[in-house]
Protein backbone atom coordinates (compact mmCIF):
# COMPACT_ATOMS: atom_id res chain seq x y z
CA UNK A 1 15.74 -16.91 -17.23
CA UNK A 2 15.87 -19.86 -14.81
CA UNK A 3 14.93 -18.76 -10.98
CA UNK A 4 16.63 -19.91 -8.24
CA UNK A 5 14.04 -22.39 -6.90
CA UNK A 6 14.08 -24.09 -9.92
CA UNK A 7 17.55 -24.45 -10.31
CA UNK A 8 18.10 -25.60 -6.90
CA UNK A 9 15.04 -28.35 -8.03
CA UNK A 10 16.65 -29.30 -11.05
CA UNK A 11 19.67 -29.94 -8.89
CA UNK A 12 18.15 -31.62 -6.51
CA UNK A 13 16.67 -34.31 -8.97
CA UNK A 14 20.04 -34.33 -10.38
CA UNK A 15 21.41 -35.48 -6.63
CA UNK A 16 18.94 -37.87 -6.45
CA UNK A 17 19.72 -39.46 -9.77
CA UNK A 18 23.40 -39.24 -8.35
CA UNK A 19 22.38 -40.62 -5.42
CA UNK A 20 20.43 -43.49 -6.66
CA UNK A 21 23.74 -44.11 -9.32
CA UNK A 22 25.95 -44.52 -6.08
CA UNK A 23 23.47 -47.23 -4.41
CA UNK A 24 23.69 -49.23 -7.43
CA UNK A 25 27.18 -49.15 -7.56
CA UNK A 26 27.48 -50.14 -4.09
CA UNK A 27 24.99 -53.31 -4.62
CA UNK A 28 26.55 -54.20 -7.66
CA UNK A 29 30.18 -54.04 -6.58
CA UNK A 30 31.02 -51.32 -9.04
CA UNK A 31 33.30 -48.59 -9.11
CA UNK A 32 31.69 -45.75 -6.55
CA UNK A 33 33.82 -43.18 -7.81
CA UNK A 34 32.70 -41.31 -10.29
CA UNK A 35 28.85 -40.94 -8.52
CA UNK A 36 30.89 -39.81 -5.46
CA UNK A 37 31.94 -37.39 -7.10
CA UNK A 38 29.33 -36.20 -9.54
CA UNK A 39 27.66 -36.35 -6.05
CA UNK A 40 29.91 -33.72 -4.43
CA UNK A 41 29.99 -31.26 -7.40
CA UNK A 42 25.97 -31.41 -6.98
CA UNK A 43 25.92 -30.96 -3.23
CA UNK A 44 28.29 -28.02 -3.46
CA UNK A 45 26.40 -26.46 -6.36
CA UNK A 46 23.23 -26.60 -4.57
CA UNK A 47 24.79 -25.18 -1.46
CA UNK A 48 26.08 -21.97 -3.51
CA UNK A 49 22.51 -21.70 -5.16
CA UNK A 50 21.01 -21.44 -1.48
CA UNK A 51 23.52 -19.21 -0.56
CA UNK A 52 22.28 -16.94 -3.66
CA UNK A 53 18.72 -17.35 -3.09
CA UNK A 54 19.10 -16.01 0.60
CA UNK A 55 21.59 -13.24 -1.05
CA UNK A 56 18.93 -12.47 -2.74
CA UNK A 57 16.17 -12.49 -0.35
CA UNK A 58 17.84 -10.43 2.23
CA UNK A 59 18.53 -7.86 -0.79
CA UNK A 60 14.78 -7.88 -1.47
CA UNK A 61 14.27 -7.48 1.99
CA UNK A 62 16.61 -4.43 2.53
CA UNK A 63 15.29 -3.18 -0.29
CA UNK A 64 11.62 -3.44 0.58
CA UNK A 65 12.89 -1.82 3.93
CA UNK A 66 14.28 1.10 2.54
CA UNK A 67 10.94 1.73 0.42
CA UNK A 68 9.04 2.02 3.35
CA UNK A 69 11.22 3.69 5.46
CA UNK A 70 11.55 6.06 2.72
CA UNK A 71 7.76 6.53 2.10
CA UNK A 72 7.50 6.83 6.14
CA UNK A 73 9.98 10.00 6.41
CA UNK A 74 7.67 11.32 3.34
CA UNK A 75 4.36 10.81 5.35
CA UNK A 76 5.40 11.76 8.83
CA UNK A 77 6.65 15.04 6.98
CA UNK A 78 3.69 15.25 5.13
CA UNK A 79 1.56 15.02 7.78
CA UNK A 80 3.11 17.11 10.36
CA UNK A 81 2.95 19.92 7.66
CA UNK A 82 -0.38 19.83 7.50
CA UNK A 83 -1.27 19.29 10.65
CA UNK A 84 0.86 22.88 11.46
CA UNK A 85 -0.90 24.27 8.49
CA UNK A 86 -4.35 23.85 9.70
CA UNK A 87 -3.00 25.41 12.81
CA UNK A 88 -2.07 28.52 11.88
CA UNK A 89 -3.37 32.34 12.62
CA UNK A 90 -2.50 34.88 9.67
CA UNK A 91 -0.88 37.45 11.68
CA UNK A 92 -0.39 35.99 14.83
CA UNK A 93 3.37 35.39 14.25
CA UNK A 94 3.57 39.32 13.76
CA UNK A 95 2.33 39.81 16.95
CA UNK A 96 3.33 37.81 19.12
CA UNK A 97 6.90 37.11 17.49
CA UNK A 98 8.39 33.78 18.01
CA UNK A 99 5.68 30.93 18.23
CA UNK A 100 6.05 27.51 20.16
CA UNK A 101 7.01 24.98 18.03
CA UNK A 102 4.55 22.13 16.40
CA UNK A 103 6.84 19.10 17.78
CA UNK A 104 6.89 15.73 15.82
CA UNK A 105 4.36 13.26 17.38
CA UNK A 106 6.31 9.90 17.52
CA UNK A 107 2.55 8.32 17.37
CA UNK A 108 2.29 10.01 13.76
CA UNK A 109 5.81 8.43 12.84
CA UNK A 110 4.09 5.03 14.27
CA UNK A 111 1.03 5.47 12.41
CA UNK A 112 2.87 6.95 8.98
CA UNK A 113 4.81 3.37 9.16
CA UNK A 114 1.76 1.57 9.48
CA UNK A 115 0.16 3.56 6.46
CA UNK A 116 3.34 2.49 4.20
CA UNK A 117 4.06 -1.10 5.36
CA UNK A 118 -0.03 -1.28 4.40
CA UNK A 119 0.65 0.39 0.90
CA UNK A 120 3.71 -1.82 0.37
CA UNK A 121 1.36 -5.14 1.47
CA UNK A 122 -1.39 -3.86 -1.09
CA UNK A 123 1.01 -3.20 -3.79
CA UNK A 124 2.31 -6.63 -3.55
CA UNK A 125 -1.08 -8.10 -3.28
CA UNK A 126 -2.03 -6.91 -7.07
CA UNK A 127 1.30 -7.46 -8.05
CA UNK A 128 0.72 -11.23 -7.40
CA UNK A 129 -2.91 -11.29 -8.23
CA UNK A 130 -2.43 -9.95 -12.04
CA UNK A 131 -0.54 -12.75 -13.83
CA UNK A 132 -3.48 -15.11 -12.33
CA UNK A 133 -6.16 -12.57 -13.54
CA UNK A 134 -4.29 -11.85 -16.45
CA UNK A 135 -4.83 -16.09 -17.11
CA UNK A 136 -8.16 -15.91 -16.81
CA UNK A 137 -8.55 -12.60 -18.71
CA UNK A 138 -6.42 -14.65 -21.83
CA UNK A 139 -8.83 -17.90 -21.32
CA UNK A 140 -12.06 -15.29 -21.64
CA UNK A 141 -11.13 -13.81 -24.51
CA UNK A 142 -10.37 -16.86 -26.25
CA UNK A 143 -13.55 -18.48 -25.50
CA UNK A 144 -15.74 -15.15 -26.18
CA UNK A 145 -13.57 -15.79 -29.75
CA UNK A 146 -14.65 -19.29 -30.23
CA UNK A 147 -18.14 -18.23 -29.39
CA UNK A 148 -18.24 -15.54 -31.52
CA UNK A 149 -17.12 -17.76 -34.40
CA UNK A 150 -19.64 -20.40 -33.85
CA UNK A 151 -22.62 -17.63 -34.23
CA UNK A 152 -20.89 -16.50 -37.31
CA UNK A 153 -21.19 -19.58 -38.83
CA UNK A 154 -24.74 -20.07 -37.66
CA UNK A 155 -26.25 -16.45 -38.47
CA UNK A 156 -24.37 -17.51 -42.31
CA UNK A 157 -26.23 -20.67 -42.29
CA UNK A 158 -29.43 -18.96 -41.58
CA UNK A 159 -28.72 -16.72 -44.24
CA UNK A 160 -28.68 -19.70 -46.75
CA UNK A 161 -24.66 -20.11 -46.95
CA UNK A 162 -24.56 -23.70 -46.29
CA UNK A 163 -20.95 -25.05 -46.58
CA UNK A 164 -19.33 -28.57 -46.22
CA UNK A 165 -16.58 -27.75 -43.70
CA UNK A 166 -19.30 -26.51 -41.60
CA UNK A 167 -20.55 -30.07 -39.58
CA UNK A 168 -16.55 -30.27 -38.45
CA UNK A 169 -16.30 -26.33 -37.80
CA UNK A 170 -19.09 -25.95 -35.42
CA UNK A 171 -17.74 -29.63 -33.25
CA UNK A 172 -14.80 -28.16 -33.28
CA UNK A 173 -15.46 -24.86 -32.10
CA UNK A 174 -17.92 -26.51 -29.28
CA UNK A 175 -14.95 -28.83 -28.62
CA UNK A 176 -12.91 -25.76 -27.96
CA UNK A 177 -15.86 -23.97 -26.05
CA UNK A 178 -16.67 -26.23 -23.63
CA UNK A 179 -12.41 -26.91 -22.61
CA UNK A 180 -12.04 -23.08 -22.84
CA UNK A 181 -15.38 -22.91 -20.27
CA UNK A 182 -13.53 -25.11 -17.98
CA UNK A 183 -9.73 -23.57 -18.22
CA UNK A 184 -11.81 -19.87 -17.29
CA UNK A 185 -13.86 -21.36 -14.98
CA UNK A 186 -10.36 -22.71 -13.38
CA UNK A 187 -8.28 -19.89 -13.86
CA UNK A 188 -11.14 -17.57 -12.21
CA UNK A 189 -10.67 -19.71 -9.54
CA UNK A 190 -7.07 -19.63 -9.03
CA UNK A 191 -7.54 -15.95 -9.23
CA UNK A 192 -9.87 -15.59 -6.85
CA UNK A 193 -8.21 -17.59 -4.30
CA UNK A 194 -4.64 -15.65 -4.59
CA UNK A 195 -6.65 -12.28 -4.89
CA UNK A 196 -5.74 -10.66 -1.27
CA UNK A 197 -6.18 -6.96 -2.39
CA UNK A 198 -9.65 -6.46 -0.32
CA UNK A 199 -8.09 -7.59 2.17
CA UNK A 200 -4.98 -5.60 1.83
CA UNK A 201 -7.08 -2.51 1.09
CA UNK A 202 -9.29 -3.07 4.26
CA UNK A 203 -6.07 -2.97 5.97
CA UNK A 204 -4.70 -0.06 4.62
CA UNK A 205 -7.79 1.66 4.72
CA UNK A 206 -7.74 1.38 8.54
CA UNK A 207 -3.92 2.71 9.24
CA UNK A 208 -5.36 5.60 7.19
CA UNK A 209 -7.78 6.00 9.31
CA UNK A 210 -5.50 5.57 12.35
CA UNK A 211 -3.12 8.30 11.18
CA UNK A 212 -5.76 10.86 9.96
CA UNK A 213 -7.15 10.31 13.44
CA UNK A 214 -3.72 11.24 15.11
CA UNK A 215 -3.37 14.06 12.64
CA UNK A 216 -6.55 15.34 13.78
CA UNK A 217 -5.45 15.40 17.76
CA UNK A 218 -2.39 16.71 16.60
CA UNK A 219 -3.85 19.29 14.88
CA UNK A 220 -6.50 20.46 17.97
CA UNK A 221 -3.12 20.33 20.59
CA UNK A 222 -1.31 22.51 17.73
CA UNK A 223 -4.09 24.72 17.60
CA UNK A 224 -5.46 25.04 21.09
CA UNK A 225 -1.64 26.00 21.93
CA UNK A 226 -2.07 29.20 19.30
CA UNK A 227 -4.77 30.04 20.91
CA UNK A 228 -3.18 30.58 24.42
CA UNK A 229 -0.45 32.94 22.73
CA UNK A 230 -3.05 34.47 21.03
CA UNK A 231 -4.56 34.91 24.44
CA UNK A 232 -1.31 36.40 25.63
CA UNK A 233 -0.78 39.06 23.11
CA UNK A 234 -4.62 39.71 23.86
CA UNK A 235 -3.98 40.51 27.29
CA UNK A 236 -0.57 42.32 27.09
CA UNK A 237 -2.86 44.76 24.27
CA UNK A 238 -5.99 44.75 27.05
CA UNK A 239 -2.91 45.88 29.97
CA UNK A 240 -1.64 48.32 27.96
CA UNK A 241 -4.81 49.87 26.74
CA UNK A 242 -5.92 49.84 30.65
CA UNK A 243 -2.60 51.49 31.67
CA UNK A 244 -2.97 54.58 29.05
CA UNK A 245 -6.84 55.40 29.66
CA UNK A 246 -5.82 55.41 33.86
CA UNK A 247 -3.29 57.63 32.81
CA UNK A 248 -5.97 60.50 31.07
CA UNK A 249 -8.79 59.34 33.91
CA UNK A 250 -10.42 56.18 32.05
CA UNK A 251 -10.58 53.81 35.27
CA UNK A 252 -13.14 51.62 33.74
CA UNK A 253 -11.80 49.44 30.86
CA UNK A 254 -15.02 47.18 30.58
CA UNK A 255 -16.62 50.64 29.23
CA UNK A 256 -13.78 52.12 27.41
CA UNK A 257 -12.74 49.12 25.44
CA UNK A 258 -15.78 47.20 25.80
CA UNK A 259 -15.43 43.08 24.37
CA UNK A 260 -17.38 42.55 20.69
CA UNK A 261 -20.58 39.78 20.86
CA UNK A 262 -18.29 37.54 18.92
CA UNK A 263 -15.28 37.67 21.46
CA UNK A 264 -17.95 37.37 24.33
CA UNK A 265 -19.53 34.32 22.89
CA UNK A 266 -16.01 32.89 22.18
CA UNK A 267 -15.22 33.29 25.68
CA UNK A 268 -18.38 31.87 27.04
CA UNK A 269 -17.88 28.89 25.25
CA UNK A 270 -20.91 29.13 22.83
CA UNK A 271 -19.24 29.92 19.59
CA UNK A 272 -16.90 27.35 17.28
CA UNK A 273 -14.97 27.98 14.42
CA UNK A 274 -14.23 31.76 14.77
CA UNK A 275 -11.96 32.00 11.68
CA UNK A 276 -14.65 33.17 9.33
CA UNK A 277 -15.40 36.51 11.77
């Protein structure tokens, strides 16, 4: 099928023959009328292909738009389910019934964008690069045939088959070799200069990085706010223990209900990563 861009050329060259079919008439004295209007029918044919290429762009566009606004939502949920996830305390619900919220960080939604305009960029990047490497695969595998062909025929005529055809074969195939050697050479060129996937992965690699970094504050602001109602259904147990031992003579709570090492070091500050105790 025809694209758009080369219809509109084809038209184009079509206006121009048009147009150079009018001058003539007009330097000749001849009858202007029919290259007017072969001339209009072009002009307004070209004007409804633009129209239909930018139809068409702006439907790629929207389209592209949607992807990654879809693939956004899917992150930002992602994420923000892990990050509440890796915030948890079994139990701690139980106790200290309804919990405060993980809220949505807007700089996760930011960075989630980033991560899928960058995995939209990269995706387009091999989809472009492939039919050029695909070239230069096709060239490659022609020439390793050509080459392969000529040792055939050599390793034969070292084995004492000598045949006639064999003088023409071999100029051939080097005739073939060498403008094989420099279509590959050319089309690994052209491939390497429309290859932007390192670049497109260096760049997605980095709003990974950005996001996984927000995740990660996220995550400690999630979790250091667990720990203060942890700390509050501490110290409503600590009250009421305090309250029933004064009430059968225990006036010293520090001996009664004395703290373990591990909740001492916590609480000094020399212990991390508690879960495991």
């Amino acid at each position: 099928m025809m694209s758009q861009a080369n219809t509109i050329a084809i038209l184009n060259e079509q206006l121009a023959a048009a147009n150079a079919a009018l001058e003539e008439a007009l330097a000749n004295g001849g009858d202007t009328a029919v290259a007017r209007y072969q001339i209009g029918l072009i002009e307004a044919e070209i004007a409804a292909a633009v129209r239909s290429q930018r139809e068409k762009q702006a439907d790629a566009e929207r389209a592209e738009q949607a992807a990654i606004d879809a693939a956004t939502a899917e992150l930002t949920t992602k994420t923000h389910s892990i990050t509440v996830d890796a915030a948890a305390v079994p139990g701690l619900a139980e106790l200290a019934g309804e919990l405060t919220e993980v809220q949505e960080d807007p700089e996760i939604a930011w960075a989630a964008r980033e991560v899928a305009k960058a995995r939209a960029a990269l995706e387009f990047a091999e989809s472009d690069y492939h039919p050029y490497a695909e070239k230069a695969s096709n060239f490659g595998a022609r020439l390793a045939e050509k080459r392969a062909a000529s040792d055939e025929i050599r390793k034969r005529r070292l084995a004492g088959d000598e045949r006639d055809t064999d003088a023409a074969d071999m100029a051939m195939l080097a005739a073939d070799v060498e403008s094989l050697t420099e279509l590959h050479n050319g089309a690994l060129s052209a491939a390497a200069a429309q290859d932007g996937r390192q670049a497109a992965r260096a760049t997605l690699a980095q709003a990974e990085s950005l996001l996984e970094g927000r995740r990660k504050r996220l995550a400690f602001e999630a979790a250091r706010n667990r720990l203060a109602e942890a700390e509050r259904v501490y110290l409503a147990a600590w009250n009421n223990a305090t309250e029933a031992g004064r009430a059968i003579g225990k006036h010293s709570p520090w001996l009664e209900f004395p703290a373990s090492n591990e909740m001492r070091r916590a609480v000094t500050g020399s212990v991390v990563g508690m879960r495991g105790l």
